[in-house]
Protein backbone atom coordinates (compact mmCIF):
# COMPACT_ATOMS: atom_id res chain seq x y z
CA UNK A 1 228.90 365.60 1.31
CA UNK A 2 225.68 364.82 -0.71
CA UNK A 3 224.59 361.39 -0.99
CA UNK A 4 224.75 359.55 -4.55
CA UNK A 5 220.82 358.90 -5.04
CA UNK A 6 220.08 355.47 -6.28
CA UNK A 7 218.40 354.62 -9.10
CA UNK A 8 215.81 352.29 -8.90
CA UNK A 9 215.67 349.71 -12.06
CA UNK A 10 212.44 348.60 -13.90
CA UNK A 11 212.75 345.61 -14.96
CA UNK A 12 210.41 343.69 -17.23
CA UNK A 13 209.27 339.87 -17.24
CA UNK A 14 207.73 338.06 -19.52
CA UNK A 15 206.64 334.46 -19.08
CA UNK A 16 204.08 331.61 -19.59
CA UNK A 17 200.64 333.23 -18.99
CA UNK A 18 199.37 330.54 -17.25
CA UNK A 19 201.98 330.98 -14.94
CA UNK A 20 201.42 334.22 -14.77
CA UNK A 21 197.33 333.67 -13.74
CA UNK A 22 199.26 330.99 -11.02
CA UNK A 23 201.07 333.87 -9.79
CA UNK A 24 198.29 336.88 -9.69
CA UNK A 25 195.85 334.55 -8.05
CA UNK A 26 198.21 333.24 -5.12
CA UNK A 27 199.27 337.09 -4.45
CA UNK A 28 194.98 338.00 -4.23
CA UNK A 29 194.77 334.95 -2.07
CA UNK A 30 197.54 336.33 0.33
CA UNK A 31 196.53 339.98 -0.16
CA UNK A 32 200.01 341.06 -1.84
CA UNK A 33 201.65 342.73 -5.00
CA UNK A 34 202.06 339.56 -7.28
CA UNK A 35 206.30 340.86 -7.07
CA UNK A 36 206.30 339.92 -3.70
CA UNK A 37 205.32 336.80 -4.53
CA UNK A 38 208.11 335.84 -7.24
CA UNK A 39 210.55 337.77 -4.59
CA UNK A 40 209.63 335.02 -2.18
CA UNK A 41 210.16 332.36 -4.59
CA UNK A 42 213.37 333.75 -5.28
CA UNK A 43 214.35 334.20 -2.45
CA UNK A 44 213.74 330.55 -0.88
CA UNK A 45 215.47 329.36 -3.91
CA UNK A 46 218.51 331.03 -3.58
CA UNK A 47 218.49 330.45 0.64
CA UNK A 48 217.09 327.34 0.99
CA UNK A 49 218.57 326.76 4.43
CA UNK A 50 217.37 330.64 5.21
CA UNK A 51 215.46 330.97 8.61
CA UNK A 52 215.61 335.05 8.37
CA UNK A 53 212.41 335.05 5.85
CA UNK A 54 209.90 332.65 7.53
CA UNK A 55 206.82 334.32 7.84
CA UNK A 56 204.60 331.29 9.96
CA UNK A 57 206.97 329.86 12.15
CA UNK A 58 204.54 327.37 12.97
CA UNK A 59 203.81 325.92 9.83
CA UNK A 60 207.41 325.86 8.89
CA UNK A 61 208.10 323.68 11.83
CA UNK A 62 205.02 321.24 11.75
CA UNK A 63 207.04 320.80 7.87
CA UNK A 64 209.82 320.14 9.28
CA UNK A 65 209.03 317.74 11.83
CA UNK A 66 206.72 315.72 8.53
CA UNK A 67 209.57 315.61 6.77
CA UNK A 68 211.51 314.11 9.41
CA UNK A 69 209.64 311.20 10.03
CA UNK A 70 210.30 310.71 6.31
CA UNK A 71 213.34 310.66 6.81
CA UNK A 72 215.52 307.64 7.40
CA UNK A 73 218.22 308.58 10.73
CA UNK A 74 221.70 308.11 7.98
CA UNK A 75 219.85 310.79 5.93
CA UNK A 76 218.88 313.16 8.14
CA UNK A 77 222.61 313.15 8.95
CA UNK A 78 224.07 313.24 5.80
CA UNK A 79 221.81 316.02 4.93
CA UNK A 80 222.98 317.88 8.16
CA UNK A 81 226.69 317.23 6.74
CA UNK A 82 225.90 318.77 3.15
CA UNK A 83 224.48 321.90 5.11
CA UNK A 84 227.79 322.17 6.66
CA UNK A 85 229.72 321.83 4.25
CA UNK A 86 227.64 324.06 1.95
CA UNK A 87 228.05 326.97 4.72
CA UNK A 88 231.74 326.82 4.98
C-alpha cells in the first residue's frame, strides 16, 4: 500500500514590523530561523504547564524557585489546585 504524501502548507504572516525586527533579532541572537522562534512562543502559550520543550533546565528552575519566594504559601497552593484541575 503506498503512503498518502503530505502536503506541507505555506502559510503567510503579516504583522507589526517592529515586531517583526523584535523577532529577527532574538532568532540572530540565538542562532535560529526567526519561525522557530514564534513556534516557541506558541508553543509555551498554548502549554504553559509543558516541561517536554525546556531547552535550559537550569534556568527554568532558578525561575521557578524566584517565583516562589514571591509567592505567598495559600497561592502557591491554589495555583497547584488550578493545574489540577486544568489537567483533568
Amino acid at each position: 500500500m503506498a503512503k498518502a504524501v503530505l502536503k506541507k502548507e505555506k502559510w503567510t504572516l503579516s504583522f507589526d514590523s517592529s515586531l517583526k525586527g523584535a523577532v529577527i533579532k532574538e532568532a540572530r541572537k540565538k542562532g535560529v530561523y526567526p519561525v522557530s522562534i514564534l513556534e516557541e512562543i506558541v508553543r509555551e502559550k498554548l502549554n504553559p504547564y509543558g516541561y517536554t520543550d525546556i531547552k535550559d533546565s537550569v534556568s527554568y528552575v532558578r525561575a521557578i524557585r524566584k517565583k516562589s519566594k514571591e509567592l505567598s504559601s495559600k497561592a502557591f497552593l491554589d495555583e497547584i489546585k488550578r493545574w489540577q484541575k486544568s489537567k483533568s
